[in-house]
C-alpha atoms as a PDB file:
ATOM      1  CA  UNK A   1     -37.205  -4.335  57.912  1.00  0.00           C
ATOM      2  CA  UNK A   2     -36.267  -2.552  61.228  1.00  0.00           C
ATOM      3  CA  UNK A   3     -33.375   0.040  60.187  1.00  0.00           C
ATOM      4  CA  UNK A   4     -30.287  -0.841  62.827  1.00  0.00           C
ATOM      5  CA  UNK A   5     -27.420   0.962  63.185  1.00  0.00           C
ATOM      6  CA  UNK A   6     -24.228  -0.754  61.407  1.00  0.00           C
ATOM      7  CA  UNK A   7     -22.690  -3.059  63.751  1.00  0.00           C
ATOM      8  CA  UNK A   8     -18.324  -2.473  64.587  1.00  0.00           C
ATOM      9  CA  UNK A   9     -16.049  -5.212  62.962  1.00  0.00           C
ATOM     10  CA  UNK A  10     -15.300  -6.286  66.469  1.00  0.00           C
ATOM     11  CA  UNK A  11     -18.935  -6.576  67.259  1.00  0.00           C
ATOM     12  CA  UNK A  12     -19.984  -8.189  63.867  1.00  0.00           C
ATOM     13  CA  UNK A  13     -17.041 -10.990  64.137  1.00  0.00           C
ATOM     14  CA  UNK A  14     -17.779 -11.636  67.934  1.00  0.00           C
ATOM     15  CA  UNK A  15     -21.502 -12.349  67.054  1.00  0.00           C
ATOM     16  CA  UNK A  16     -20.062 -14.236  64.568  1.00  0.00           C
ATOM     17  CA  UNK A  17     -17.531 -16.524  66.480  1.00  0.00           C
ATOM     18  CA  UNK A  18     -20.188 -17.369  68.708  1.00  0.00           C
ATOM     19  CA  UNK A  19     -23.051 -18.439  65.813  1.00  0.00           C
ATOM     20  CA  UNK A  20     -22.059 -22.364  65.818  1.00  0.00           C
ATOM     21  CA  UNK A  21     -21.981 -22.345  69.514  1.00  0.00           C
ATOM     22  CA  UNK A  22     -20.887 -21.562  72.693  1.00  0.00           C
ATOM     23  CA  UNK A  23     -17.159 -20.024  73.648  1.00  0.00           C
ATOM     24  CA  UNK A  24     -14.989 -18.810  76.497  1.00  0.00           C
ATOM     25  CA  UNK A  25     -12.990 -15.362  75.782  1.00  0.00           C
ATOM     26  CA  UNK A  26     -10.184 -16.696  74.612  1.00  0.00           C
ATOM     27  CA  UNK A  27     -12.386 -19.413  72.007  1.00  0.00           C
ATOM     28  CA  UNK A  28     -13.663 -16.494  70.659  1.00  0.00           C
ATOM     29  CA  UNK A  29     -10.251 -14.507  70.207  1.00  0.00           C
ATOM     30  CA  UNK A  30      -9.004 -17.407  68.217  1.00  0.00           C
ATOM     31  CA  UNK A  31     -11.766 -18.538  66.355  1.00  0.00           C
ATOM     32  CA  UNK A  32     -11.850 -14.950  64.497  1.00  0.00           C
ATOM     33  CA  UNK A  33      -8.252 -15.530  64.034  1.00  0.00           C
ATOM     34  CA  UNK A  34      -8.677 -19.088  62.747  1.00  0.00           C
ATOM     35  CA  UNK A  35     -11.590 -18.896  60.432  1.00  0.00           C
ATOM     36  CA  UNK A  36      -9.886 -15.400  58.818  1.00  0.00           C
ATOM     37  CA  UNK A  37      -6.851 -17.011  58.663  1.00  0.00           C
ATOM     38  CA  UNK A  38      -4.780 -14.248  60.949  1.00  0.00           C
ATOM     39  CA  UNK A  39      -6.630 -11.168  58.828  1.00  0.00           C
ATOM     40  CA  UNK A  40      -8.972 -10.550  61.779  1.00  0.00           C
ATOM     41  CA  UNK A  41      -7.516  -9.981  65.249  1.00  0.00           C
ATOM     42  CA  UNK A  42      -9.020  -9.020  68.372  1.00  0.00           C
ATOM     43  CA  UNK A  43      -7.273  -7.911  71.528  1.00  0.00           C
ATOM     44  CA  UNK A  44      -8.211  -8.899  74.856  1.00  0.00           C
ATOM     45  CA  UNK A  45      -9.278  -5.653  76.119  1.00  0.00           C
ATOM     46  CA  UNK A  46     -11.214  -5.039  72.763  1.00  0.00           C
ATOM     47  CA  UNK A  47     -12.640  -8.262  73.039  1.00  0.00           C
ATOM     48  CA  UNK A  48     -14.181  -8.028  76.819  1.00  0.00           C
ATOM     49  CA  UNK A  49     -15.546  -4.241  76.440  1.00  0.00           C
ATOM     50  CA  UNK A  50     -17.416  -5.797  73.192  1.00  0.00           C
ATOM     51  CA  UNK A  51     -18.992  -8.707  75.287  1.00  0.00           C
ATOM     52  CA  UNK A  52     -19.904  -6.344  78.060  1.00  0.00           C
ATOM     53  CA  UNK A  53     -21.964  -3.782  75.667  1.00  0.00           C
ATOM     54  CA  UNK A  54     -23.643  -7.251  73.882  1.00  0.00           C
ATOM     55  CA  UNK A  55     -24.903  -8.821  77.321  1.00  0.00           C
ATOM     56  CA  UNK A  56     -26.123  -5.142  78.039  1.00  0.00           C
ATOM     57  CA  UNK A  57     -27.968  -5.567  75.052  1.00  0.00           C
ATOM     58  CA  UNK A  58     -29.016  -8.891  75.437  1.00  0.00           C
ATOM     59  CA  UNK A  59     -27.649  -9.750  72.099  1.00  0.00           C
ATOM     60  CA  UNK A  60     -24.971 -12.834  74.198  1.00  0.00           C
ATOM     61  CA  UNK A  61     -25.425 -14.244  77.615  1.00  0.00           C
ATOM     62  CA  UNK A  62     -23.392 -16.093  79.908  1.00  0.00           C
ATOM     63  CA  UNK A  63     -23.906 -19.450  79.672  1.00  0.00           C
ATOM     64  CA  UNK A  64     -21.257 -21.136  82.547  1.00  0.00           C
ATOM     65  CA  UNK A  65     -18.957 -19.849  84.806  1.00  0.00           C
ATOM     66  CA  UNK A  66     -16.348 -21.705  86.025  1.00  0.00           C
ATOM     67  CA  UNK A  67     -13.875 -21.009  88.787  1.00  0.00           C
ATOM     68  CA  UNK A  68     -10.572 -22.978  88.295  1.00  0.00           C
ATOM     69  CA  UNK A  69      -7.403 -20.828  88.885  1.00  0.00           C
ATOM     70  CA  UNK A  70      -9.348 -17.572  87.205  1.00  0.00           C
ATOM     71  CA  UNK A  71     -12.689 -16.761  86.161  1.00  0.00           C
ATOM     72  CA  UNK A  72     -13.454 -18.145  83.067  1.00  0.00           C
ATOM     73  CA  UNK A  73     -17.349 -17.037  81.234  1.00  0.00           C
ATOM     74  CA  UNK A  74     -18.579 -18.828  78.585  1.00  0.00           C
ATOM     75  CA  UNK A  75     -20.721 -17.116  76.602  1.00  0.00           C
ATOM     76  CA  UNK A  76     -23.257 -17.871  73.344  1.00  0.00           C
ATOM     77  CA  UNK A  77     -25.347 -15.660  71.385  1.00  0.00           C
ATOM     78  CA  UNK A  78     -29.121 -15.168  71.699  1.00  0.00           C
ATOM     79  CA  UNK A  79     -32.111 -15.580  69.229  1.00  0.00           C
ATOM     80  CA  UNK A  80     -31.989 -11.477  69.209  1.00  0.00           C
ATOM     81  CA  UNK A  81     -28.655 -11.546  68.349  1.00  0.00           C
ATOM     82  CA  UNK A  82     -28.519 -14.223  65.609  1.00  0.00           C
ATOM     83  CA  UNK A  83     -31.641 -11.917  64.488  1.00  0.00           C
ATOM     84  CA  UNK A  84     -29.117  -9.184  64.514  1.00  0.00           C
ATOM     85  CA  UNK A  85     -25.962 -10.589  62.692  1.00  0.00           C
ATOM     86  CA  UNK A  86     -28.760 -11.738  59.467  1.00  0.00           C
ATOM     87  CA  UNK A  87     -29.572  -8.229  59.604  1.00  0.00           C
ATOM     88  CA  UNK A  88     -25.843  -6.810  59.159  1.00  0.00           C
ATOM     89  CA  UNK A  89     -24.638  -9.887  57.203  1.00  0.00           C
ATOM     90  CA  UNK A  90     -28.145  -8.894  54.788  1.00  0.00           C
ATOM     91  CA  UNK A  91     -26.673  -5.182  54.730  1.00  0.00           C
ATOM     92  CA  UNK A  92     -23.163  -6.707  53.779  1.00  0.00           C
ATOM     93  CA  UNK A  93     -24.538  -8.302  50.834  1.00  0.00           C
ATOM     94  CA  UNK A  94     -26.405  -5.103  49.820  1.00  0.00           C
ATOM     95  CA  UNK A  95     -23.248  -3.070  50.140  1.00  0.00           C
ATOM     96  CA  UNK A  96     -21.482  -5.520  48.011  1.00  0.00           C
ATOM     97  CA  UNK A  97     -24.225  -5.628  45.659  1.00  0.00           C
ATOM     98  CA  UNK A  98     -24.312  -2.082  45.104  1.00  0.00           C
ATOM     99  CA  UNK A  99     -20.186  -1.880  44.919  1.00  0.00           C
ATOM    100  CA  UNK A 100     -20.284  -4.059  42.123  1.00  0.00           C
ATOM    101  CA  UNK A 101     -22.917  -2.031  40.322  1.00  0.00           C
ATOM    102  CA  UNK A 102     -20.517   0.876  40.597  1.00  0.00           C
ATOM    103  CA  UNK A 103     -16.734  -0.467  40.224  1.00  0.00           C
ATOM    104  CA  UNK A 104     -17.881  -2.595  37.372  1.00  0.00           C
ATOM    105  CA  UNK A 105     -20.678  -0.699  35.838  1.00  0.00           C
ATOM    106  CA  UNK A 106     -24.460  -2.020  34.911  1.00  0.00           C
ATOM    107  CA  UNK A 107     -22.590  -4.122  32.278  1.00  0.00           C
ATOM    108  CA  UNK A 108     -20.579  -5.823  34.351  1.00  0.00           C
ATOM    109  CA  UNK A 109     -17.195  -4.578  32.691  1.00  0.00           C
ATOM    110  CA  UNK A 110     -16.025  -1.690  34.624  1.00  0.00           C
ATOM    111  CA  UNK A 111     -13.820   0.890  34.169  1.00  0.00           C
ATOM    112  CA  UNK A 112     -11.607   0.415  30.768  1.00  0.00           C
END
């Protein structure tokens, strides 16, 4: 396994919102707000500065562009990025794995 630097939230959950399929900006804003049930919220500015570094890295691409009353990108993730987010979601597991081992002890009990 190729060590990668740990991904942000913002980054992890956009990758995420995008996995099933293809979204506009404001899709993917409420998607993450959806599926966490209002625990995970992204601002608008947050949101396009994270979209910009993840084309850079060709992790998303632009899939349409449409021109209505405002410019409106639709975007979806790429095989390097769903290559990516099983990478971090892997290292989640490990980290959880390990937590468990410590908060609750090799036995499984924990802390009396």
């Amino acid at each position: 396994m190729i060590p990668v630097n740990p991904l942000s939230e913002s980054t992890y959950l956009i990758l995420l919102a995008l996995y099933q399929g293809p979204l506009h900006g404001y899709g993917i804003i409420k998607e993450i707000e959806n599926t966490s049930e209002g625990t995970y919220i992204i601002a608008p500015g947050t949101l396009y500065g994270v979209l910009k570094n993840l084309e850079k890295q060709e992790l998303i691409e632009t899939v349409a562009f449409e021109k209505e009353k405002r410019k409106k990108k639709t975007y979806c993730i790429t095989v390097q990025g769903k290559g990516v987010l099983h990478s971090e979601y892997e290292r989640y597991i490990r980290m959880i794995n390990y937590s468990k081992i410590i908060i609750q002890g090799r036995d499984g009990k924990g802390e009396k």
